[in-house]
Protein backbone atom coordinates (compact mmCIF):
# COMPACT_ATOMS: atom_id res chain seq x y z
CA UNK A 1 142.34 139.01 102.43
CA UNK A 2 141.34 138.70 106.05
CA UNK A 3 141.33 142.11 106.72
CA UNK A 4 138.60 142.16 104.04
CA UNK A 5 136.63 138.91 105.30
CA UNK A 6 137.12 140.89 108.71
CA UNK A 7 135.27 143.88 107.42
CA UNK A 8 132.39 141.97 106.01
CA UNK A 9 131.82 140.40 109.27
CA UNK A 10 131.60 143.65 110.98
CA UNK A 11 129.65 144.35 108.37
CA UNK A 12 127.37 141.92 108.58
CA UNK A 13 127.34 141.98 112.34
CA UNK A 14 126.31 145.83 112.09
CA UNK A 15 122.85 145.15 109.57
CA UNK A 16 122.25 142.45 112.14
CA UNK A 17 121.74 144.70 114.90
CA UNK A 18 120.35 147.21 113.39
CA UNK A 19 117.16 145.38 113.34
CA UNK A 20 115.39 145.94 116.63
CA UNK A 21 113.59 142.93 117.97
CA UNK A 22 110.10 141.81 117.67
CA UNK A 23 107.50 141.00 120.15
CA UNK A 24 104.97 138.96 119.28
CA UNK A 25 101.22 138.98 120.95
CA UNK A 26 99.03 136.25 120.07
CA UNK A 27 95.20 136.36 120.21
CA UNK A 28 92.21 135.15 121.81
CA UNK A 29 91.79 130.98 122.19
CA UNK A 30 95.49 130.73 120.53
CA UNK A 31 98.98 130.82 121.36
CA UNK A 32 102.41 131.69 120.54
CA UNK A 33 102.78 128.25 118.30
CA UNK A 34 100.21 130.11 115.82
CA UNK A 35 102.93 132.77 115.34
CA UNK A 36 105.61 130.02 114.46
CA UNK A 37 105.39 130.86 110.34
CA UNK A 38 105.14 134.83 111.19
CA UNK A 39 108.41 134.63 113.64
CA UNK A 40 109.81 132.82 110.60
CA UNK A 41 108.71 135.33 107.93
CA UNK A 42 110.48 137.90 110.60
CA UNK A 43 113.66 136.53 110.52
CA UNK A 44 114.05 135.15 107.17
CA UNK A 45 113.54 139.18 105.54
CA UNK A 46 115.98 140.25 108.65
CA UNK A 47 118.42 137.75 109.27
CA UNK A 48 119.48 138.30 112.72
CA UNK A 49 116.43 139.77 114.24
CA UNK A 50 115.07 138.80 118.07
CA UNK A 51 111.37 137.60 117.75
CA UNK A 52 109.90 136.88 121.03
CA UNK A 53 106.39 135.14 121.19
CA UNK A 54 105.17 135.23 124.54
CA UNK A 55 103.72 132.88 126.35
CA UNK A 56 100.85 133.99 128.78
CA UNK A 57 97.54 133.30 128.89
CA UNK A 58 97.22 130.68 125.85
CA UNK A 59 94.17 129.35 124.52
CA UNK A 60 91.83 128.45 126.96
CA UNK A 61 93.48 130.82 129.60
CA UNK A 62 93.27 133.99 127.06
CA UNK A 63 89.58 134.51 127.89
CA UNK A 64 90.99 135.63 130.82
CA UNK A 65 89.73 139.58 132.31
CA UNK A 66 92.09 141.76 129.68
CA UNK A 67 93.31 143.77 132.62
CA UNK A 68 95.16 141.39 133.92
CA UNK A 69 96.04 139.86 130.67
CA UNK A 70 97.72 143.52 130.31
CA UNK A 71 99.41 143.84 133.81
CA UNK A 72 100.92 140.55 133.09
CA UNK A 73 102.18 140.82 130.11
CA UNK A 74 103.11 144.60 130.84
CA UNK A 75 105.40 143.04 133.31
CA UNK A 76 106.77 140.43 130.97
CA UNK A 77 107.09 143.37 128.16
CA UNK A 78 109.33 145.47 130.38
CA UNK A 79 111.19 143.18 131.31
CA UNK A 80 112.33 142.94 127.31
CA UNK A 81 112.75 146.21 126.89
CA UNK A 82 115.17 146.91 129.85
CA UNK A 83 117.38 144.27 127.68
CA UNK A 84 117.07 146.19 124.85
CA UNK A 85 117.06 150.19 125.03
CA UNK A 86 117.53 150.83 121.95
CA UNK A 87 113.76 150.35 121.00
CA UNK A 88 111.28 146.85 120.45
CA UNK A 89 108.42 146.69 117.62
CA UNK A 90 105.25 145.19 118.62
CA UNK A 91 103.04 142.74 116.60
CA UNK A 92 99.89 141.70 118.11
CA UNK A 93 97.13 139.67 116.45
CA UNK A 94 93.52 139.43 117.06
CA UNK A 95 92.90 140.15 121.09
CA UNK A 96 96.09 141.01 121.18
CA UNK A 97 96.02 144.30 120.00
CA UNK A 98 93.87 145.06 122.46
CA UNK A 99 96.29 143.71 125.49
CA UNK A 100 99.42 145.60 123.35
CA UNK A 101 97.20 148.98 123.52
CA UNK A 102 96.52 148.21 126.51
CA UNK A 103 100.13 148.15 127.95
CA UNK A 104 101.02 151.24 125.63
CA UNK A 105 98.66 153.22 127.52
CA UNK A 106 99.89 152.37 130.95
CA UNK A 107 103.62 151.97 130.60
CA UNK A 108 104.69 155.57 130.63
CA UNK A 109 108.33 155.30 129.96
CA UNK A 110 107.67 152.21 126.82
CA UNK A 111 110.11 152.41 124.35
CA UNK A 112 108.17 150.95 121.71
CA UNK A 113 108.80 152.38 118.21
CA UNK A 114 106.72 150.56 115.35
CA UNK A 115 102.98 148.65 116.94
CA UNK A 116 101.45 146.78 114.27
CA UNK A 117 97.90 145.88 115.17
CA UNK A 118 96.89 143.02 113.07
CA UNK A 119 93.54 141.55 112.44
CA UNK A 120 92.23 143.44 116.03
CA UNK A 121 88.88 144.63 117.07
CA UNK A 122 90.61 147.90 117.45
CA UNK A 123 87.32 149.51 118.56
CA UNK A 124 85.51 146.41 119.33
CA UNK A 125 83.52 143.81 118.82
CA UNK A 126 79.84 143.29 117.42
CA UNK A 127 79.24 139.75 115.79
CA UNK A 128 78.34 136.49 115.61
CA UNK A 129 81.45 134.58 115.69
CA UNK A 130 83.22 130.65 116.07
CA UNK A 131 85.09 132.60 119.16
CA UNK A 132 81.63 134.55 120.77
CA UNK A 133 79.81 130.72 120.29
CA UNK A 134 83.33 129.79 122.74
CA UNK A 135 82.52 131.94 125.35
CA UNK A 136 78.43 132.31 124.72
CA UNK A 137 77.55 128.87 123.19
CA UNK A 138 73.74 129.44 123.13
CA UNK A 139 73.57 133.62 123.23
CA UNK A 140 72.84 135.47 120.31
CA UNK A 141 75.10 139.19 119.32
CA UNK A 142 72.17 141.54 120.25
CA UNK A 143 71.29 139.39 124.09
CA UNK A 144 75.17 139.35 124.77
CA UNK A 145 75.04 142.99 126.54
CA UNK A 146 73.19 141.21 129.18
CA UNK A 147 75.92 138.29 129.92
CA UNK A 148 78.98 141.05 129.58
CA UNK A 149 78.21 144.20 130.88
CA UNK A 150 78.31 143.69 134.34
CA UNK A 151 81.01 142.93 137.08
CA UNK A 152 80.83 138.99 136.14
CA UNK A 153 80.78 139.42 132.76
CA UNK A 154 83.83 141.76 133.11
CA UNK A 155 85.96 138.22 134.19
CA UNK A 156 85.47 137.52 130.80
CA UNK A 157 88.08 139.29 127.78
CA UNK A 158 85.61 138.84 125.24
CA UNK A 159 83.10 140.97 127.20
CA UNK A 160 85.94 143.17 127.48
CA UNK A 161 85.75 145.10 124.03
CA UNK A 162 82.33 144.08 122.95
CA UNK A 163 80.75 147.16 121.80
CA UNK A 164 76.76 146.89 121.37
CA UNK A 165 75.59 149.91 119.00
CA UNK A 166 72.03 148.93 120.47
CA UNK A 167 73.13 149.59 124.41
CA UNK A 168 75.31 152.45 124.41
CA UNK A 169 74.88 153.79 127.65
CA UNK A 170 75.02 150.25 128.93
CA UNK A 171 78.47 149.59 126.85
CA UNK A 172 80.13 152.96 128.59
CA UNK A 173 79.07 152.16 132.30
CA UNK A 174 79.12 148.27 132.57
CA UNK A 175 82.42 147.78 130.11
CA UNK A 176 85.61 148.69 132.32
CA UNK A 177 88.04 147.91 129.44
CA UNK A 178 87.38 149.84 126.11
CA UNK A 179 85.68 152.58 126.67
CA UNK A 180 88.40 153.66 129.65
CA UNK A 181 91.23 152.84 127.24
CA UNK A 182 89.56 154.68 124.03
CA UNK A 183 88.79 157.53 126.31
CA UNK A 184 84.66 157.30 126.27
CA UNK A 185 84.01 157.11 129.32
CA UNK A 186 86.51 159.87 130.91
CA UNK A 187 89.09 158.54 134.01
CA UNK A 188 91.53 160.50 135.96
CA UNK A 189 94.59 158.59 133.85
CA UNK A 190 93.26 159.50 130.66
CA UNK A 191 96.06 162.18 129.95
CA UNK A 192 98.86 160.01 130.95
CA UNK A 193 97.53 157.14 129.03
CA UNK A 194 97.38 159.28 126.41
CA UNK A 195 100.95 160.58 126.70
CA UNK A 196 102.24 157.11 126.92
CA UNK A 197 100.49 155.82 124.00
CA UNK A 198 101.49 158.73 121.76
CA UNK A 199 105.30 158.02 122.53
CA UNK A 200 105.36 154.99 119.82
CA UNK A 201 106.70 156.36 115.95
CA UNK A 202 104.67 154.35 114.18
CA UNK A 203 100.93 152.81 114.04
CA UNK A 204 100.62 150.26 111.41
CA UNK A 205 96.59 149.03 111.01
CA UNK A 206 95.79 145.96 109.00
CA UNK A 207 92.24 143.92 108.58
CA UNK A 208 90.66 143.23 105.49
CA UNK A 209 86.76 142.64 104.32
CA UNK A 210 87.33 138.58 104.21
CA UNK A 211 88.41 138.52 107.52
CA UNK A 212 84.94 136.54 108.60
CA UNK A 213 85.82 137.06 112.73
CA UNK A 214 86.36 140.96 112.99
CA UNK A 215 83.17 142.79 113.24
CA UNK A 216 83.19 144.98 111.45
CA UNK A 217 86.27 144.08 110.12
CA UNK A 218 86.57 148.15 110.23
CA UNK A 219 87.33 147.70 113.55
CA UNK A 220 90.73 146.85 112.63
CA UNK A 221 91.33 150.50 111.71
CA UNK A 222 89.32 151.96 113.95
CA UNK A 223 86.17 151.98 112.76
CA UNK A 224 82.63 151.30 114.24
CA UNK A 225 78.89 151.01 114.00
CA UNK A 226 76.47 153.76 114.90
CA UNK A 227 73.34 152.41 116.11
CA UNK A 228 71.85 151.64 112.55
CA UNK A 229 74.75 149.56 112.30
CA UNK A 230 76.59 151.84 109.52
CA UNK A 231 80.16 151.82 109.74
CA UNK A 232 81.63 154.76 110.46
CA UNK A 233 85.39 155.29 109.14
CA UNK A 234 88.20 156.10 112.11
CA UNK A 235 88.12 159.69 111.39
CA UNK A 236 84.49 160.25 111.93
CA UNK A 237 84.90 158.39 115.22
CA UNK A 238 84.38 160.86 118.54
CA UNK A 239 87.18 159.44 120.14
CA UNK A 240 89.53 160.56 117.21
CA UNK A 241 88.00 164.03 116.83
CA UNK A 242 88.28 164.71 120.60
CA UNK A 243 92.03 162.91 120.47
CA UNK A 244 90.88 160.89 123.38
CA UNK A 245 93.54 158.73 123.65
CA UNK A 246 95.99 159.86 120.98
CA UNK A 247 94.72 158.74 117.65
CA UNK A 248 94.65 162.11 116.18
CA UNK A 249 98.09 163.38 117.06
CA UNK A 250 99.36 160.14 115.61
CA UNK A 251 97.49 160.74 112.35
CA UNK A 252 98.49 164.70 112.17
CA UNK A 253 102.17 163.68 112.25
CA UNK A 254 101.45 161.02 109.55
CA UNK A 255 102.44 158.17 111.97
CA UNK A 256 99.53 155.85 110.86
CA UNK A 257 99.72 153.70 108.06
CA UNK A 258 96.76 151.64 107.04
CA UNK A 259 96.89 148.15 104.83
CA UNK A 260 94.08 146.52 103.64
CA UNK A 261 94.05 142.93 102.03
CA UNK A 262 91.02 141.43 100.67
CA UNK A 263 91.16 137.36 100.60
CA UNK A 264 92.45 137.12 103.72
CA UNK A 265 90.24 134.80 106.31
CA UNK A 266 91.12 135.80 109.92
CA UNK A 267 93.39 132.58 111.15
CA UNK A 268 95.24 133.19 107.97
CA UNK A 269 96.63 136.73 108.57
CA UNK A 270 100.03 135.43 110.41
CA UNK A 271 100.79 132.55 108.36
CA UNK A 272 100.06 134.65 104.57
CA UNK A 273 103.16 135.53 102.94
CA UNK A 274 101.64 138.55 100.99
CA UNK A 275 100.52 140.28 104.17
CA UNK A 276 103.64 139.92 105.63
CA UNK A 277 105.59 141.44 102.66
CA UNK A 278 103.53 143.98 101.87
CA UNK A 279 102.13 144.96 105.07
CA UNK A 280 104.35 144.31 107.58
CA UNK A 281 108.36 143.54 106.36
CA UNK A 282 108.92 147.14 106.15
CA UNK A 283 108.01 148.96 109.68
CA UNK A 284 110.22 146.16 111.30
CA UNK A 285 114.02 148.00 110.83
């Protein structure tokens, strides 16, 4: 009898661990308390797993310059993953999948395996939103090129990944955050970027029509406006048909998987059962 209650502890003991842990990013003007319900989705479907939300620049402090949101939490990020070798997954909401692709890109040895990108402006930004009345209280979408794309502007993270169909040229010289990281505007760390960002397993893309923050809420999977303000789908994008920064080679070897959810308002997607079970339990083994 306690040889068997022995063996069910080891067995137990092994499913435990065989669930790698969880890193949790939060978004812009939030913080890791928001992820509270999602950290307890986490461990409830896998009893045993790590989730770690972490704490740097909440709320207030997240409209903080998203390069050194992403050196920061790069640092903090590493730090985890020396503690576990075996491999992390990374879920980041909102903003944050724009710091977690951020740190992808420039952490060359990352041992991420599954990055779920929830509810992100993937490709960026274009509307007239609570959070852009935060940063620009009296600025209307098609005046905000003027505020962001320049070296003040740049302070801010919004200005960061907004993306103005109207002011292209002005989005690729005065924007020193998306269009280096998607590859548009070509660097001399684009290959390694790309190397590093291609070393994950799996890319897991979820947004949905209702999302009311995301603009487009396309953006979520990689797609954008042209100048008409169409939306062209991710695989019409020129940064996936030139594999800028990796997107392609992740879709070739069928590493993307794309969920959308209609219904879904944008502060809801980390505290909505549904999206968690049907979007998200499964990449986190």
């Amino acid at each position: 009898m306690k040889t068997l209650q022995l063996l069910l502890l080891l067995l137990a003991a092994g499913c435990m661990d065989a669930y790698k842990p969880v890193i949790l990013v939060h978004g812009v003007i939030s913080g890791p308390n928001e992820l509270q319900k999602l950290s307890g989705f986490i461990t409830k479907a896998h009893p045993g797993t790590e989730v770690i939300a972490i704490s740097l620049y909440d709320y207030g402090e997240s409209l903080t310059s998203m390069w050194q949101q992403v050196e920061s939490f790069r640092k903090t990020i590493m730090g985890i993953m020396k503690d576990h070798p075996r491999g992390v997954h990374l879920l980041c909401f909102s903003q944050g999948g724009l710091i977690c692709r951020g740190v992808l890109s420039t952490m060359p040895n990352h041992n991420v395996h599954t990055f779920i990108g929830l509810s992100s402006p993937l490709a960026g930004q274009y509307g007239e939103t609570s959070y852009l009345k935060y940063a620009f209280p009296f600025c209307l979408k098609k005046d905000v090129f003027l505020l962001c794309y320049n070296q003040y502007g740049q302070q801010l993270s919004v200005c960061n990944y907004w993306n103005d169909p109207h002011h292209r040229y002005s989005y690729l010289w005065g924007n020193n955050f998306l269009p280096l990281l998607n590859g548009e505007r070509r660097h001399s760390n684009m290959n390694a970027w790309r190397r590093s960002f291609i070393r994950i397993k799996k890319l897991v893309l979820i947004g949905g029509p209702d999302d009311g923050v995301i603009t487009p809420w396309q953006s979520s999977h990689f797609g954008f406006y042209d100048r008409k303000e169409n939306v062209i789908e991710m695989k019409n994008q020129k940064f996936y048909k030139d594999d800028s920064f990796g997107l392609k080679t992740l879709a070739l070897r069928g590493s993307i998987s794309v969920c959308i959810r209609s219904g879904v308002k944008h502060t809801e997607w980390h505290s909505n059962y549904s999206v968690f079970k049907s979007c998200i339990q499964k990449w986190l083994i």
